[in-house]
Protein backbone atom coordinates (compact mmCIF):
# COMPACT_ATOMS: atom_id res chain seq x y z
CA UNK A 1 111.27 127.69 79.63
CA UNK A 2 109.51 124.61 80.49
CA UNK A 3 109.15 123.04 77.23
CA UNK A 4 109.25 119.38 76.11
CA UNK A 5 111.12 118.86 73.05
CA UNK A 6 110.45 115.26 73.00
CA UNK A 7 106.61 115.95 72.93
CA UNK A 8 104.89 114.45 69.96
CA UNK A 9 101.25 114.08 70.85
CA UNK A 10 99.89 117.42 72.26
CA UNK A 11 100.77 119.74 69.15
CA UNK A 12 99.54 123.35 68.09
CA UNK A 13 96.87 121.53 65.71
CA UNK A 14 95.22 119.55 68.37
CA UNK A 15 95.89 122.04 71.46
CA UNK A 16 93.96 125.04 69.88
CA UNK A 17 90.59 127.49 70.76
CA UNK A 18 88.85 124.78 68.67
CA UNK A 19 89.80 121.73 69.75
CA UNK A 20 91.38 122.10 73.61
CA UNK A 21 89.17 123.45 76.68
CA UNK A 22 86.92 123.47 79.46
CA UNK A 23 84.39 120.93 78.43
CA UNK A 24 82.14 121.96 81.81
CA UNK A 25 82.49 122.43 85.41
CA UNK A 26 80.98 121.58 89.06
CA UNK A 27 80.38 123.00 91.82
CA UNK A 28 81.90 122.35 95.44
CA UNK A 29 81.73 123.00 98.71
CA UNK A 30 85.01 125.20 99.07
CA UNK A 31 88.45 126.35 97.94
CA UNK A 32 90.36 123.28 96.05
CA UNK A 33 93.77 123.16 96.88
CA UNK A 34 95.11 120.01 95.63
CA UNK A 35 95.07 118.66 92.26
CA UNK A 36 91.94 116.81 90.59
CA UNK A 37 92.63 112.66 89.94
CA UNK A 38 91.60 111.01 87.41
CA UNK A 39 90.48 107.20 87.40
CA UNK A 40 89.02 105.47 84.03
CA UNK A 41 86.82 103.09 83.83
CA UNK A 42 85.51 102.03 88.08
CA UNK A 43 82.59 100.13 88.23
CA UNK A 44 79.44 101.84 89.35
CA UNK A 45 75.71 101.49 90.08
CA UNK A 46 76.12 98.45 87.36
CA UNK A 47 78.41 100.39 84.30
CA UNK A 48 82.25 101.34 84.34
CA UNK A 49 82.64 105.07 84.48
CA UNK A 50 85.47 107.37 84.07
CA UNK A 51 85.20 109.57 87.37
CA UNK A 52 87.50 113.01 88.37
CA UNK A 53 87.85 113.05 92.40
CA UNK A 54 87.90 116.43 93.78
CA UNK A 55 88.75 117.57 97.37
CA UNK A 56 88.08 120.62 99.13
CA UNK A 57 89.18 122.84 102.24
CA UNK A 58 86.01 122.10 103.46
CA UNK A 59 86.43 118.47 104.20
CA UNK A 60 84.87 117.32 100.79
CA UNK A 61 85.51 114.42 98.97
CA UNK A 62 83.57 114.41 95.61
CA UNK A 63 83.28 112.35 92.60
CA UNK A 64 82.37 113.50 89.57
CA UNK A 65 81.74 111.29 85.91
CA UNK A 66 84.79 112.42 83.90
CA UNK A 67 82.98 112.45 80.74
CA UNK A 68 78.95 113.51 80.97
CA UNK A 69 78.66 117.20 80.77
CA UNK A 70 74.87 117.12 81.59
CA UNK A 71 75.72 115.24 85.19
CA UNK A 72 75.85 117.91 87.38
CA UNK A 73 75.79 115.71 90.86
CA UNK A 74 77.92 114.28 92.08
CA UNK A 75 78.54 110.62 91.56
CA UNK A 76 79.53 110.15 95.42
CA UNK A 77 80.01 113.37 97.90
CA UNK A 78 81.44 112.37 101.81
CA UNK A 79 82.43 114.62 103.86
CA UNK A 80 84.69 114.14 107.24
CA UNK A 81 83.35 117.01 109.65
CA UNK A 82 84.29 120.93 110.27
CA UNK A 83 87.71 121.53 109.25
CA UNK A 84 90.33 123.79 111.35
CA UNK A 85 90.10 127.34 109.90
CA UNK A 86 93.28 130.03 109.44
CA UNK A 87 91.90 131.90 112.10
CA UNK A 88 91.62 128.56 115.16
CA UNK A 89 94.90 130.27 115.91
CA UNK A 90 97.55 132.75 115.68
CA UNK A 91 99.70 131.07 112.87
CA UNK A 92 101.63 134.45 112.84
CA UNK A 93 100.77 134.76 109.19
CA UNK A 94 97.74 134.16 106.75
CA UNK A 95 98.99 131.64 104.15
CA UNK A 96 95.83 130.40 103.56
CA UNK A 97 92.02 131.54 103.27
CA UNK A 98 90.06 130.50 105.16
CA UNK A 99 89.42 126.44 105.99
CA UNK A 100 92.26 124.57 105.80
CA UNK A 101 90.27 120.84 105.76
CA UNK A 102 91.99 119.00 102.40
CA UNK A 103 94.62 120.85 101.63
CA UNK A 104 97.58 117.99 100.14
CA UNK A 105 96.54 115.93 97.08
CA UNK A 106 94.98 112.34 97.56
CA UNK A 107 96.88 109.45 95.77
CA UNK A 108 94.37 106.49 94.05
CA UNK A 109 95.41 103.26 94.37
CA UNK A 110 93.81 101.44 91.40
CA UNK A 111 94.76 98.09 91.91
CA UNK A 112 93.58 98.25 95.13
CA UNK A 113 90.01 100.57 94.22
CA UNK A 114 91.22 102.99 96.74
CA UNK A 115 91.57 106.76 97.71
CA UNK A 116 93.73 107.83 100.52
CA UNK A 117 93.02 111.73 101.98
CA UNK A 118 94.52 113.14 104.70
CA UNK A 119 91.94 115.46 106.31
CA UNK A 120 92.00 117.42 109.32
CA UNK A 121 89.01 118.42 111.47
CA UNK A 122 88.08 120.06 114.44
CA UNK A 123 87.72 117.34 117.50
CA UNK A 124 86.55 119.90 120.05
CA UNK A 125 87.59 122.46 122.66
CA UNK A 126 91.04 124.28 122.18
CA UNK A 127 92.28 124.21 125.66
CA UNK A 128 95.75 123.97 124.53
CA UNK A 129 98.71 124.17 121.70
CA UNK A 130 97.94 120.70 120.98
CA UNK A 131 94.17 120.32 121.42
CA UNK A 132 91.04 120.05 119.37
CA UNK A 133 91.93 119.07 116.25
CA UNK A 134 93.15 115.53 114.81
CA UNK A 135 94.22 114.57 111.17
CA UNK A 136 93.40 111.37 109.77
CA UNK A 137 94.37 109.27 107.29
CA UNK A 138 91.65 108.17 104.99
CA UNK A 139 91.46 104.79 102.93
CA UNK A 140 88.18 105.57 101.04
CA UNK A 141 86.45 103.27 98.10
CA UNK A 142 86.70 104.70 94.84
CA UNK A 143 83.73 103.24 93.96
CA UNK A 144 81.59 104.45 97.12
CA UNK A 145 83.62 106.42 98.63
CA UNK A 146 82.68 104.58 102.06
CA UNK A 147 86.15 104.08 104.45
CA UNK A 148 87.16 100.78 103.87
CA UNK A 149 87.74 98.72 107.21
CA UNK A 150 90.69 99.88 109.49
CA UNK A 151 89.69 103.51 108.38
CA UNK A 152 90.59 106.46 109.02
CA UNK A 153 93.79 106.19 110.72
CA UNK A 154 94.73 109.14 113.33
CA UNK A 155 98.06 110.33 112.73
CA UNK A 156 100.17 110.85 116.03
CA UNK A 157 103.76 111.31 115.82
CA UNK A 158 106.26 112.53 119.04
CA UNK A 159 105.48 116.57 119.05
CA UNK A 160 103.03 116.06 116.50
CA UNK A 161 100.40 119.33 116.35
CA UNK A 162 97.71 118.11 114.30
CA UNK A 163 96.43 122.19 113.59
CA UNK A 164 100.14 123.52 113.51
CA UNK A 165 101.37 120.81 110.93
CA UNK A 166 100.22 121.56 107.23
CA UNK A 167 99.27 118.78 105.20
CA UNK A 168 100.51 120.34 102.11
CA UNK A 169 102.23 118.16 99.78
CA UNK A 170 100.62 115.85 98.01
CA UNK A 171 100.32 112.09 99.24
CA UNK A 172 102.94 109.34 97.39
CA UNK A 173 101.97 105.55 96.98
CA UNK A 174 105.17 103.34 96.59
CA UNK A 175 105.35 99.66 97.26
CA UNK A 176 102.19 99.33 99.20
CA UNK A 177 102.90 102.07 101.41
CA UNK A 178 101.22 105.63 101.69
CA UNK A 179 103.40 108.51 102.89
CA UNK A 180 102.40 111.69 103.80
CA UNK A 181 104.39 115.17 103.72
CA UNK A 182 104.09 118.43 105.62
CA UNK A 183 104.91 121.62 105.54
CA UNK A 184 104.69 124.39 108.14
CA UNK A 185 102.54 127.54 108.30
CA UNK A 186 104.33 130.91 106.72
């Protein structure tokens, strides 16, 4: 079934119609495919905020205060160009709709104040099974979001197809190191 047992602070009192819900929402730029991150209390414009990061098929990178219902804007928006689409080629299936720009969750470094997104965006021509497209590795300020020096990273690998290779999982920080999963199309 799912359930914790061992659970003692979420309880049917506190998690009710009453007390537990949407407290507001925003609006993007596309589909959201990966999970939203939380980071509490990052220093900005002069205050500490608590600030949800939201990506988007479309390439987006927002974040949004946490907390204040009434701001609507985003705190920070970047954006890293058009993203490859399910249609660029014949994938021999339609697992996804449409763009396909962020698709894998980011992972926050907090220690470090950073975000790192893999995105993947259209580079020019397709004159080939390999062309046209890159993915990149993002290191982005969580304060900014500005790439932080030696950023973006282009990730290459032996047979590596930057449109054919789904960035699907969601990123993992351990000991300093990012690492990045894929899956395949259908």
């Amino acid at each position: 079934t799912g359930v914790n047992l061992r659970e003692t602070l979420l309880t049917p009192a506190n998690v009710n119609k009453t007390q537990f819900g949407m407290l507001f929402k925003r609006v993007v730029d596309g589909q959201v495919y990966s999970q939203p991150l939380v980071v509490t209390g990052v220093a900005v414009d002069g205050g500490t905020h608590d600030l949800v990061y939201v990506t988007t098929v479309n390439n987006s990178v927002y974040a949004f205060d946490a907390n204040d219902p009434e701001a609507s804007a985003p705190v920070w928006h970047v954006n890293f160009g058009t993203p490859a689409n399910v249609h660029s080629t014949d994938f021999g299936c339609l697992d996804m709709n449409g763009q396909m720009g962020i698709v894998g969750t980011p992972v926050i470094d907090k220690a470090l104040g950073v975000l790192y997104v893999v995105a993947l965006t259209k580079t020019g021509p397709v004159t080939g099974p390999a062309t046209g497209f890159t993915q990149k590795l993002h290191a982005l300020d969580l304060t900014t979001g500005a790439d932080l020096p030696q950023s973006p990273v282009t990730i290459e690998a032996k047979d590596f197809n930057a449109l054919m290779q789904n960035q699907r999982p969601a990123l993992m920080l351990a000991n300093g190191m990012v690492y990045v999963g894929y899956s395949s199309h259908c």
